[in-house]
PDB file of N, CA and C in Angstrom:
ATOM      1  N   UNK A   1      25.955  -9.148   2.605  1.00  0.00           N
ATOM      2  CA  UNK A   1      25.557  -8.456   3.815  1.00  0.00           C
ATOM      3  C   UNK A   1      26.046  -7.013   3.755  1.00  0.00           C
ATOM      4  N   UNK A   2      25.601  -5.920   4.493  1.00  0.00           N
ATOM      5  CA  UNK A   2      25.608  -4.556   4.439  1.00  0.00           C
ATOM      6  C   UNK A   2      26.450  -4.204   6.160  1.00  0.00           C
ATOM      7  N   UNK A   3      27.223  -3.758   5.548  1.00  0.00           N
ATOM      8  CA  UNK A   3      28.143  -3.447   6.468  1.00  0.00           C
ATOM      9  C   UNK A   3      28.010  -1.837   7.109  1.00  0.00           C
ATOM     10  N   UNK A   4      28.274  -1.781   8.318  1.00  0.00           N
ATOM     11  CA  UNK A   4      27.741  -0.615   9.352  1.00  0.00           C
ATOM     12  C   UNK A   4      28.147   0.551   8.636  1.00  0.00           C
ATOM     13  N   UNK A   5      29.532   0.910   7.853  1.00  0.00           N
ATOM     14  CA  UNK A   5      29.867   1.937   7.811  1.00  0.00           C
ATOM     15  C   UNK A   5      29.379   2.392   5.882  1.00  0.00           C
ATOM     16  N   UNK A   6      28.627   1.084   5.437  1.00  0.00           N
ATOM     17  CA  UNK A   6      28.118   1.618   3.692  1.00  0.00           C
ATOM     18  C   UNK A   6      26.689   2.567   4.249  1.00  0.00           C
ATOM     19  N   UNK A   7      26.887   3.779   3.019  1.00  0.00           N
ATOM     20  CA  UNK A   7      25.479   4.256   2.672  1.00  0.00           C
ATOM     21  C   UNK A   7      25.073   4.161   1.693  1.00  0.00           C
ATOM     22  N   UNK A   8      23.431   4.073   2.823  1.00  0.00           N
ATOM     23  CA  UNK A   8      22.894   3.449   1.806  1.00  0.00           C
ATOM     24  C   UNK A   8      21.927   4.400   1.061  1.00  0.00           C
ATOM     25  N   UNK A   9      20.986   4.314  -0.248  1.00  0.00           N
ATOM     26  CA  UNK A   9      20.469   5.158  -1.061  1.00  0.00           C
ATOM     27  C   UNK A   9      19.089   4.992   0.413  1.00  0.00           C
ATOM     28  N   UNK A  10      18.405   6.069  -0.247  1.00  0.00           N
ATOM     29  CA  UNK A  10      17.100   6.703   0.797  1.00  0.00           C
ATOM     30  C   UNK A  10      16.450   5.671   0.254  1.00  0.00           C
ATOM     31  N   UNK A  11      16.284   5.272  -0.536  1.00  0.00           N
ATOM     32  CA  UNK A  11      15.159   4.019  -0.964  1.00  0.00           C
ATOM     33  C   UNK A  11      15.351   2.616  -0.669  1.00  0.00           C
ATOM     34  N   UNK A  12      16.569   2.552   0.219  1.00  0.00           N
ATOM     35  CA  UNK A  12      16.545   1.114   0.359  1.00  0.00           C
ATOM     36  C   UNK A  12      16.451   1.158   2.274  1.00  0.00           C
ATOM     37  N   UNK A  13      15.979   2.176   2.754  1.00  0.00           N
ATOM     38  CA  UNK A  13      15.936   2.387   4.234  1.00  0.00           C
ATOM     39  C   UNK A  13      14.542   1.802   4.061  1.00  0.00           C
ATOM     40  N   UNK A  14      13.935   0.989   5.546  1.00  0.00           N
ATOM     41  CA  UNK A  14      13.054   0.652   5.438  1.00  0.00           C
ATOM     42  C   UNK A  14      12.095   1.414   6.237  1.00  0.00           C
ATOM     43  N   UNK A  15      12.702   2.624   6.937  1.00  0.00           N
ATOM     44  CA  UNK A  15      11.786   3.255   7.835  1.00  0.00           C
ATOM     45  C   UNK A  15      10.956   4.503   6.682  1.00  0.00           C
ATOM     46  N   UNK A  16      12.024   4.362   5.629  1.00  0.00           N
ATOM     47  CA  UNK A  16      10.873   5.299   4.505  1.00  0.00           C
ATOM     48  C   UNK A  16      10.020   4.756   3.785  1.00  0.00           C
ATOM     49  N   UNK A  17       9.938   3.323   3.654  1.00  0.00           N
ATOM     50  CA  UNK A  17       9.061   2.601   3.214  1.00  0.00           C
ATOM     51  C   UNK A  17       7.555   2.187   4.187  1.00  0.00           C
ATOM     52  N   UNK A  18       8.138   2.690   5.591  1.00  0.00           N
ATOM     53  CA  UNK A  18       6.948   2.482   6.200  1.00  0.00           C
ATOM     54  C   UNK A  18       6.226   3.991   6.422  1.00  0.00           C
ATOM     55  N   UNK A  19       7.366   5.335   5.858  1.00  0.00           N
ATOM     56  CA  UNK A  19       6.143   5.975   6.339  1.00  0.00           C
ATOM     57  C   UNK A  19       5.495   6.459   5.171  1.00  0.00           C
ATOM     58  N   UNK A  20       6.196   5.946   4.435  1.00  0.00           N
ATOM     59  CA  UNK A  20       5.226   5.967   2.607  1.00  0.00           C
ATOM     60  C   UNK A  20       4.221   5.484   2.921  1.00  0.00           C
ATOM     61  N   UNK A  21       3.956   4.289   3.748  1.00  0.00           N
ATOM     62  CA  UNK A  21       2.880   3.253   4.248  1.00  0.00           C
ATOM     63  C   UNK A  21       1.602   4.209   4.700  1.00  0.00           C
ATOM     64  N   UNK A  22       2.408   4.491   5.937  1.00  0.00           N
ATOM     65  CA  UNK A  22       1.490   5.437   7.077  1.00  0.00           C
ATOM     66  C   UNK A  22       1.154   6.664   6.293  1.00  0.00           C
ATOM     67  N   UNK A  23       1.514   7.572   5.670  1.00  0.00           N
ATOM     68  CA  UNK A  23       1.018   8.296   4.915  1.00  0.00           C
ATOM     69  C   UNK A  23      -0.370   7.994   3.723  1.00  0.00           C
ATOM     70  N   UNK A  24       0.214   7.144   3.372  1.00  0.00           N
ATOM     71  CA  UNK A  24      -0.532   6.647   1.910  1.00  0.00           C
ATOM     72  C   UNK A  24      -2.044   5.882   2.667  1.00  0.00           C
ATOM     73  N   UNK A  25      -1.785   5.288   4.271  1.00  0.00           N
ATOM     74  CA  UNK A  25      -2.648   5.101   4.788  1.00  0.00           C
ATOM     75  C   UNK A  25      -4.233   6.036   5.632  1.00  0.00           C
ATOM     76  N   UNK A  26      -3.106   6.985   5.792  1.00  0.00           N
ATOM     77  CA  UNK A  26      -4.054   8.126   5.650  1.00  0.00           C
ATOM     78  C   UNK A  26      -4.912   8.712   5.013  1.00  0.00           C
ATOM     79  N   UNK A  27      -3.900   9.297   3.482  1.00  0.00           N
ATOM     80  CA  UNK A  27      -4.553   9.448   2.697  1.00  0.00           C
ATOM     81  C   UNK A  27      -5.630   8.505   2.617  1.00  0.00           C
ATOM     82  N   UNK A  28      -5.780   7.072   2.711  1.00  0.00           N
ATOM     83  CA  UNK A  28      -7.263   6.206   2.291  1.00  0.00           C
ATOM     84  C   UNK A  28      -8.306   6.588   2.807  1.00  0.00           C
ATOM     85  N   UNK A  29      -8.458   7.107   4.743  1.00  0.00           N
ATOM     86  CA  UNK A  29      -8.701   7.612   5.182  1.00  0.00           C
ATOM     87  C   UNK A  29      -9.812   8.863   4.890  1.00  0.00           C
ATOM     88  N   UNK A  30      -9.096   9.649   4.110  1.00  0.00           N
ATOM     89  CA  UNK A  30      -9.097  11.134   3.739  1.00  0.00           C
ATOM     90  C   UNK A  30     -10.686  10.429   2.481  1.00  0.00           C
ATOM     91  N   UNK A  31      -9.653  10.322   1.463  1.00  0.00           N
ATOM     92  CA  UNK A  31     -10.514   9.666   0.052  1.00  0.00           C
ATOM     93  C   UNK A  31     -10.855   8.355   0.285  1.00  0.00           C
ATOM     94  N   UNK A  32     -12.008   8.556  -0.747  1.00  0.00           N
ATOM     95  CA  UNK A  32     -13.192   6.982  -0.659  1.00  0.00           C
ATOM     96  C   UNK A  32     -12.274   6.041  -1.414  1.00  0.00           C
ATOM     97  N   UNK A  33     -12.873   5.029  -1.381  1.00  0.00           N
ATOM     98  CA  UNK A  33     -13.036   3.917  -2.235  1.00  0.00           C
ATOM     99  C   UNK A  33     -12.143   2.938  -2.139  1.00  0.00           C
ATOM    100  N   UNK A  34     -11.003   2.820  -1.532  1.00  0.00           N
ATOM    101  CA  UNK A  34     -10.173   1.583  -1.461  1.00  0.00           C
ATOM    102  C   UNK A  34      -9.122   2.693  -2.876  1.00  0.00           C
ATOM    103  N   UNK A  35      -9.030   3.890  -2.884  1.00  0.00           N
ATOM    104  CA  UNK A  35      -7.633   4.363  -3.837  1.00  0.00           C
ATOM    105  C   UNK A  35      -6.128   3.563  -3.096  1.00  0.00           C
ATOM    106  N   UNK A  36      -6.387   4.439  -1.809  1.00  0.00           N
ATOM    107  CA  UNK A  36      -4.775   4.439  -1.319  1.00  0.00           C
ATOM    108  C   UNK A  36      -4.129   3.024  -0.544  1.00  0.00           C
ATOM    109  N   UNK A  37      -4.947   2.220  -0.268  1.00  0.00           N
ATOM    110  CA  UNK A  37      -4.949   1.363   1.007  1.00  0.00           C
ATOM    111  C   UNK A  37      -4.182   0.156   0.068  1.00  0.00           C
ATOM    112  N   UNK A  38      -4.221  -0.688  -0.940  1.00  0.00           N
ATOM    113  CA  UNK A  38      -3.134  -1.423  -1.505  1.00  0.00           C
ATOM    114  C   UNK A  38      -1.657  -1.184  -1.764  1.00  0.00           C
ATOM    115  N   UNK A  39      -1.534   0.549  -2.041  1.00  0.00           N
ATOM    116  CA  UNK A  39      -0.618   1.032  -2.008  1.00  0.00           C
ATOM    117  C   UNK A  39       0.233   0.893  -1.009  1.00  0.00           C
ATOM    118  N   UNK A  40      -0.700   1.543   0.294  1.00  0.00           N
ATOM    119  CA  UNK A  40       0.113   1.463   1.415  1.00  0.00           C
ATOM    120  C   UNK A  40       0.014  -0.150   1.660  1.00  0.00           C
ATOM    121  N   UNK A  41      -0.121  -0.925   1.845  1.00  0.00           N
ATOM    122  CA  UNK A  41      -0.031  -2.178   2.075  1.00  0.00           C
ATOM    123  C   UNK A  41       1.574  -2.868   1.292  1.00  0.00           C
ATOM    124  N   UNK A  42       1.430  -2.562   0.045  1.00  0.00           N
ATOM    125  CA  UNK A  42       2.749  -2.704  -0.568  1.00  0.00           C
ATOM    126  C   UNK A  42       3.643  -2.011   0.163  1.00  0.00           C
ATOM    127  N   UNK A  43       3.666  -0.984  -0.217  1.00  0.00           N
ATOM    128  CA  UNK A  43       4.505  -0.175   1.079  1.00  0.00           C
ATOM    129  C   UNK A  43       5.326  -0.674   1.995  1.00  0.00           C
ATOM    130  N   UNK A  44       4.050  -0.615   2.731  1.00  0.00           N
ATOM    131  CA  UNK A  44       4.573  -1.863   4.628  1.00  0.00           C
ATOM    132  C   UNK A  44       5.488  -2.922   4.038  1.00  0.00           C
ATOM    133  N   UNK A  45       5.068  -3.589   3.116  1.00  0.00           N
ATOM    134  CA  UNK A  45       5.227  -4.985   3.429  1.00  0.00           C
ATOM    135  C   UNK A  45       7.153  -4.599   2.515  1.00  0.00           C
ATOM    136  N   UNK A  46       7.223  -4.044   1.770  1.00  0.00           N
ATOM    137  CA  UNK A  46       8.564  -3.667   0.977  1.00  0.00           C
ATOM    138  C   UNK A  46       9.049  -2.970   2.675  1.00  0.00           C
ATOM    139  N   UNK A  47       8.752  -2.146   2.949  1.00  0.00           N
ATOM    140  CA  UNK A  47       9.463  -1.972   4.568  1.00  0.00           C
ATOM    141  C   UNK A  47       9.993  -3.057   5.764  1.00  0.00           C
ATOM    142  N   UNK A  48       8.368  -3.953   5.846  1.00  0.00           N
ATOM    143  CA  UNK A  48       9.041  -4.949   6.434  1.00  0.00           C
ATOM    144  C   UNK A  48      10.092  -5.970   5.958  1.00  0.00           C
ATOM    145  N   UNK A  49      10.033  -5.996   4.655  1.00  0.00           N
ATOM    146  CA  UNK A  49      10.793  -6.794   3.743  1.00  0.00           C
ATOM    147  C   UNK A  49      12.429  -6.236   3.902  1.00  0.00           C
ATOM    148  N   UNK A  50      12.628  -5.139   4.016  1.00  0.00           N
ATOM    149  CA  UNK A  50      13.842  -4.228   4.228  1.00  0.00           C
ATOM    150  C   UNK A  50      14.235  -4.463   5.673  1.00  0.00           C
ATOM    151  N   UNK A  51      13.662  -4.732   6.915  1.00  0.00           N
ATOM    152  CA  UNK A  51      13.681  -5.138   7.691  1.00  0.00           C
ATOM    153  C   UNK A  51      14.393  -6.554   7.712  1.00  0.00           C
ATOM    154  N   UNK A  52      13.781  -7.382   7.593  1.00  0.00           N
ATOM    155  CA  UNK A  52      14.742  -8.913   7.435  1.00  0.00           C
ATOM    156  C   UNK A  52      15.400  -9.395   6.825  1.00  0.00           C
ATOM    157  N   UNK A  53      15.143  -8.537   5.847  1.00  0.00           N
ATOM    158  CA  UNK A  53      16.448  -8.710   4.625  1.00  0.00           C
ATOM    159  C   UNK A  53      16.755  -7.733   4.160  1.00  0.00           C
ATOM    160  N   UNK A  54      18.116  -6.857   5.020  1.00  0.00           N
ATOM    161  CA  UNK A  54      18.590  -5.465   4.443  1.00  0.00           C
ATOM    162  C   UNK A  54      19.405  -6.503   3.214  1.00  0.00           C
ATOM    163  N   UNK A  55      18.773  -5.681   2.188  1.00  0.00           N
ATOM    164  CA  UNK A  55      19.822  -6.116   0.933  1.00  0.00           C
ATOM    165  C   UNK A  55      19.825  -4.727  -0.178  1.00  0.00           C
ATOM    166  N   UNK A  56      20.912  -4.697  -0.827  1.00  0.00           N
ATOM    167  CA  UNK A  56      20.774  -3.240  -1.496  1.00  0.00           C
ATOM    168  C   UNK A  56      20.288  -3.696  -2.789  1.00  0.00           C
ATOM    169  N   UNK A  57      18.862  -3.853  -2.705  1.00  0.00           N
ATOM    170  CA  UNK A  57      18.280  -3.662  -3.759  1.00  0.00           C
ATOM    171  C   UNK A  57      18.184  -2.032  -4.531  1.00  0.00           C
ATOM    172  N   UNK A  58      17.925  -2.139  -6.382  1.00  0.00           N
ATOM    173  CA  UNK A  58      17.891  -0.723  -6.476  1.00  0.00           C
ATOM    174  C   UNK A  58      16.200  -0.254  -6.592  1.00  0.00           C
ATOM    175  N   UNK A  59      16.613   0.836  -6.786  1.00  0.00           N
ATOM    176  CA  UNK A  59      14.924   1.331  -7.224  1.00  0.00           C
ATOM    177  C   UNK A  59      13.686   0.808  -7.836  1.00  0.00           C
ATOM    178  N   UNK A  60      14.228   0.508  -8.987  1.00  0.00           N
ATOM    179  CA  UNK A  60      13.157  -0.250  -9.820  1.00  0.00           C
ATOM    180  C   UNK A  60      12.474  -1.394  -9.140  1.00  0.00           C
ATOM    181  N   UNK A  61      13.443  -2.422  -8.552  1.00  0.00           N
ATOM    182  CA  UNK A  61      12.834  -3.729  -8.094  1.00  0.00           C
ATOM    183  C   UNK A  61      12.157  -3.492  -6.763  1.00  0.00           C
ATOM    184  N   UNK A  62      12.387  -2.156  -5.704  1.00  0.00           N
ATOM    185  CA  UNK A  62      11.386  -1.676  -4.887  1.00  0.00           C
ATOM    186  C   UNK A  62      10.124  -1.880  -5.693  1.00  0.00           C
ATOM    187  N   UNK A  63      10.281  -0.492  -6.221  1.00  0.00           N
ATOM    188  CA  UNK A  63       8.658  -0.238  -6.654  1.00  0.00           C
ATOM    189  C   UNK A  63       8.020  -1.106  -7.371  1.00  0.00           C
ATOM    190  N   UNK A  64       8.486  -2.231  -7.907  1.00  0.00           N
ATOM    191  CA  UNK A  64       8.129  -3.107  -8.875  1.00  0.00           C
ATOM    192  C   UNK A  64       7.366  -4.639  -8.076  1.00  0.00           C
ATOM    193  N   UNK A  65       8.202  -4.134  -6.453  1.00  0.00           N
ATOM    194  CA  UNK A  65       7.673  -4.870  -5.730  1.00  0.00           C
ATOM    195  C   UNK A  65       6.460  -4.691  -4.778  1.00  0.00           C
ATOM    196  N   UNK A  66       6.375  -3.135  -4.660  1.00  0.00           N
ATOM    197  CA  UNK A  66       5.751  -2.513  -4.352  1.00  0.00           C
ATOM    198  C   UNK A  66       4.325  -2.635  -5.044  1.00  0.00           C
ATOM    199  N   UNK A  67       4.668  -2.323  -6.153  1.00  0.00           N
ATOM    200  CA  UNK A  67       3.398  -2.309  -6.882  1.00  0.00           C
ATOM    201  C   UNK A  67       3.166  -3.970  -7.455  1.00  0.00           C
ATOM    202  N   UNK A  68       3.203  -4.709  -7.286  1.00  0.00           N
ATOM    203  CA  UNK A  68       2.796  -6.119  -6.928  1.00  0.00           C
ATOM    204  C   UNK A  68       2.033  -6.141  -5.957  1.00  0.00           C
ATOM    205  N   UNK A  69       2.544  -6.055  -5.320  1.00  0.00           N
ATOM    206  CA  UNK A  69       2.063  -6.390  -3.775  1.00  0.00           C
ATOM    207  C   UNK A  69       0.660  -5.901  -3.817  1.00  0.00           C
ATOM    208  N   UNK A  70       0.977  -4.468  -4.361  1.00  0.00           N
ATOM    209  CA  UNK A  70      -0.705  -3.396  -4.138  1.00  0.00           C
ATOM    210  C   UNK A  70      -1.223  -3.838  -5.135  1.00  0.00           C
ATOM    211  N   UNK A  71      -1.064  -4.599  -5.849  1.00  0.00           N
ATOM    212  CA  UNK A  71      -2.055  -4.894  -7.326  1.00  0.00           C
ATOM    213  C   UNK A  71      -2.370  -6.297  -6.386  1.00  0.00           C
ATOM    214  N   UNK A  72      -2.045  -7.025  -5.982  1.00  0.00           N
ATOM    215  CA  UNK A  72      -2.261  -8.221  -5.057  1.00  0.00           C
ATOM    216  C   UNK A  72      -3.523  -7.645  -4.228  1.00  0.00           C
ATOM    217  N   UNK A  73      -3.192  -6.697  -3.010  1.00  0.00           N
ATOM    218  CA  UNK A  73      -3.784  -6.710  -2.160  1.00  0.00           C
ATOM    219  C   UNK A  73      -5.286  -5.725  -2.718  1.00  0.00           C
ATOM    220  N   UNK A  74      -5.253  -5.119  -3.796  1.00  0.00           N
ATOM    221  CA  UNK A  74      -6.440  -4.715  -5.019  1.00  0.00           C
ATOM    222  C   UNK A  74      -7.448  -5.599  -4.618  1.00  0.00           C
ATOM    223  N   UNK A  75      -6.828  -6.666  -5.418  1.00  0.00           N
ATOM    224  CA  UNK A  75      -7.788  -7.890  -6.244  1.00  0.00           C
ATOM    225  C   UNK A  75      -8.490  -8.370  -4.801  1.00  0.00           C
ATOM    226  N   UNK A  76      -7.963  -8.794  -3.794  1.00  0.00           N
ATOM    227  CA  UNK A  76      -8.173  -9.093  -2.547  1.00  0.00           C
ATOM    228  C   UNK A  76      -9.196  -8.644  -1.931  1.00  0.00           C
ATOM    229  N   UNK A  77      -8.772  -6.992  -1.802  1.00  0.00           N
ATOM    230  CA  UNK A  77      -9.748  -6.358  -1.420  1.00  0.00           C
ATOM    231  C   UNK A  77     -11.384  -6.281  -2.292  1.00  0.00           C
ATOM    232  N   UNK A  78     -10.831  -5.993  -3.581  1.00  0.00           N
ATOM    233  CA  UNK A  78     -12.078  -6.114  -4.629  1.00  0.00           C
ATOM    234  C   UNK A  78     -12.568  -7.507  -4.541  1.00  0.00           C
ATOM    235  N   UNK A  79     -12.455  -8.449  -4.085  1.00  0.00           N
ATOM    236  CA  UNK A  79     -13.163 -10.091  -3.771  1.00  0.00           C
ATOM    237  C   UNK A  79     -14.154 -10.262  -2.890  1.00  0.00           C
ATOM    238  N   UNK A  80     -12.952  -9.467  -1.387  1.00  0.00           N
ATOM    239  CA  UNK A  80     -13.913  -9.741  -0.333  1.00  0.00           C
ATOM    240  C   UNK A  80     -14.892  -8.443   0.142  1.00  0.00           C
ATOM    241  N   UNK A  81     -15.072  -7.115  -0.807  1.00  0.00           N
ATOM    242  CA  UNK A  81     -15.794  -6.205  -0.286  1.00  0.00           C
ATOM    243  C   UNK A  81     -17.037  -5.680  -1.314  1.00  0.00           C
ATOM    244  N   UNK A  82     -16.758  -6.690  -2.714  1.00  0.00           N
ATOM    245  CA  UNK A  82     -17.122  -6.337  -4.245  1.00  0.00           C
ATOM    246  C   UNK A  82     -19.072  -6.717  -3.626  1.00  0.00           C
ATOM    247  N   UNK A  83     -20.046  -6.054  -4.221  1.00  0.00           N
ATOM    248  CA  UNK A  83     -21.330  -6.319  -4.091  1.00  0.00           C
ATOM    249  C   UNK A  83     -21.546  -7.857  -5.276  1.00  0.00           C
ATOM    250  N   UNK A  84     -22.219  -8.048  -4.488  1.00  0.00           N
ATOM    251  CA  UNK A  84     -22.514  -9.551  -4.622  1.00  0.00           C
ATOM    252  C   UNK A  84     -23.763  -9.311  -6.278  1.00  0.00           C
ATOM    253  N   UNK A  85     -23.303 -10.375  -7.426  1.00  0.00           N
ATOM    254  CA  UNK A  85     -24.003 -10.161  -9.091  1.00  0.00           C
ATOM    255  C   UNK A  85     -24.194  -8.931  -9.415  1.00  0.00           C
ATOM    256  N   UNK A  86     -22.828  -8.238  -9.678  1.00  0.00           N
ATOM    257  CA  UNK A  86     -22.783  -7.195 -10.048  1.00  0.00           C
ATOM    258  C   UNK A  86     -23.558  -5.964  -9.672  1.00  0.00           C
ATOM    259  N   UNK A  87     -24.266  -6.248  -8.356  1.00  0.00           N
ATOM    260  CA  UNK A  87     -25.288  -5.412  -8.158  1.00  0.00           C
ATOM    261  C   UNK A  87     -24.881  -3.686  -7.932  1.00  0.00           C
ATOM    262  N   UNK A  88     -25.425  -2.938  -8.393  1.00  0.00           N
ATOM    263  CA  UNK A  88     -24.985  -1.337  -7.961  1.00  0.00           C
ATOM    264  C   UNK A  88     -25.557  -0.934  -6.827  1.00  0.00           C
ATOM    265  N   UNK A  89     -24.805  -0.268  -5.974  1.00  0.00           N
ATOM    266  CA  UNK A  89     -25.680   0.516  -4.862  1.00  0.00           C
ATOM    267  C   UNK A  89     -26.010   1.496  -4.894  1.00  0.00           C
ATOM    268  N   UNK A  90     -27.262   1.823  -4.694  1.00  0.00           N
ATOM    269  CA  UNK A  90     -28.053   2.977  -4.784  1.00  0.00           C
ATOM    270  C   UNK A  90     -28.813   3.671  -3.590  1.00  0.00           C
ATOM    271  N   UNK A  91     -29.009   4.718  -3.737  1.00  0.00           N
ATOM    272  CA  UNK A  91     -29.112   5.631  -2.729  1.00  0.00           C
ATOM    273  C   UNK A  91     -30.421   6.524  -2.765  1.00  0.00           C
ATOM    274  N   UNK A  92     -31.581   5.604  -2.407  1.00  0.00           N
ATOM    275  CA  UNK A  92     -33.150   6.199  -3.036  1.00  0.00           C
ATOM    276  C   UNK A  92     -33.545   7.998  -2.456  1.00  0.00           C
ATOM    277  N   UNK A  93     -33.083   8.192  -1.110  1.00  0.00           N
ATOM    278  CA  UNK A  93     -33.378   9.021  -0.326  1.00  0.00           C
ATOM    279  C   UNK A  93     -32.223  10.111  -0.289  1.00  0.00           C
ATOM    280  N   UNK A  94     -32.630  10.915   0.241  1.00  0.00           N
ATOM    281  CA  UNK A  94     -31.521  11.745   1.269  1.00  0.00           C
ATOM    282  C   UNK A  94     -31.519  11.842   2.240  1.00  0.00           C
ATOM    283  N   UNK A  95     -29.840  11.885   2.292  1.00  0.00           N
ATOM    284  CA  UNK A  95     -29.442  11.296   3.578  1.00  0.00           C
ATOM    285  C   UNK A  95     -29.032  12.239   4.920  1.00  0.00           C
ATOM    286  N   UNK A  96     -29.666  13.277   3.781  1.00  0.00           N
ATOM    287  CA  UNK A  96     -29.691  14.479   4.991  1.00  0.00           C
ATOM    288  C   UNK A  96     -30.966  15.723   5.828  1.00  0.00           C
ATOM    289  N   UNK A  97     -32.199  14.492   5.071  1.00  0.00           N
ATOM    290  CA  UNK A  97     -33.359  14.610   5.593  1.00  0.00           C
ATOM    291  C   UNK A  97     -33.563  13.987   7.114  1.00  0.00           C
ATOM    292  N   UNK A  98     -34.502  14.496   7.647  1.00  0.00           N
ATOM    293  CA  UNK A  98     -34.743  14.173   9.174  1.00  0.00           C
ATOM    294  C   UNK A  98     -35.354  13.178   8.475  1.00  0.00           C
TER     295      UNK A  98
END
């Protein structure tokens, strides 16, 4: 257990892990395609994880968890949003004709 008066490294606070989140969530926002949004999902969830279990983990096993998580929530996303037999989408017109 972590006692009131240890400090702790900036990477094991969990309020910077969430606004890595909220940032990185933005950014998805900003740019197409599903880039940022696993990221931030890892993120959160290493934040909330810091949350119920303050433990002084170091760096490496953050991001290592981090980037699990977002390689998880990838595949996830690429399952349930992927076009159905490989199909490509295409765009016959313009889309900035009346």
């Amino acid at each position: 257990m972590i006692e009131a008066t240890q400090v702790l490294p900036i990477w094991s606070l969990w309020w910077v892990w969430m606004a890595a989140a909220l940032l990185l969530a933005i950014a998805e926002v900003v740019l197409p395609g599903f880039l940022a949004l696993g990221f931030a999902v890892g993120a959160a969830a290493v934040g909330f994880f810091l949350i119920f279990a303050p433990t002084a983990l170091g760096l490496p096993v953050l991001l290592a968890l981090c980037a699990i998580l977002a390689l998880v929530t990838w595949l996830v996303l690429r399952r349930f949003f992927r076009l159905e037999n490989g199909q490509v989408r295409r765009v016959r017109g313009d889309i900035n004709r009346d």
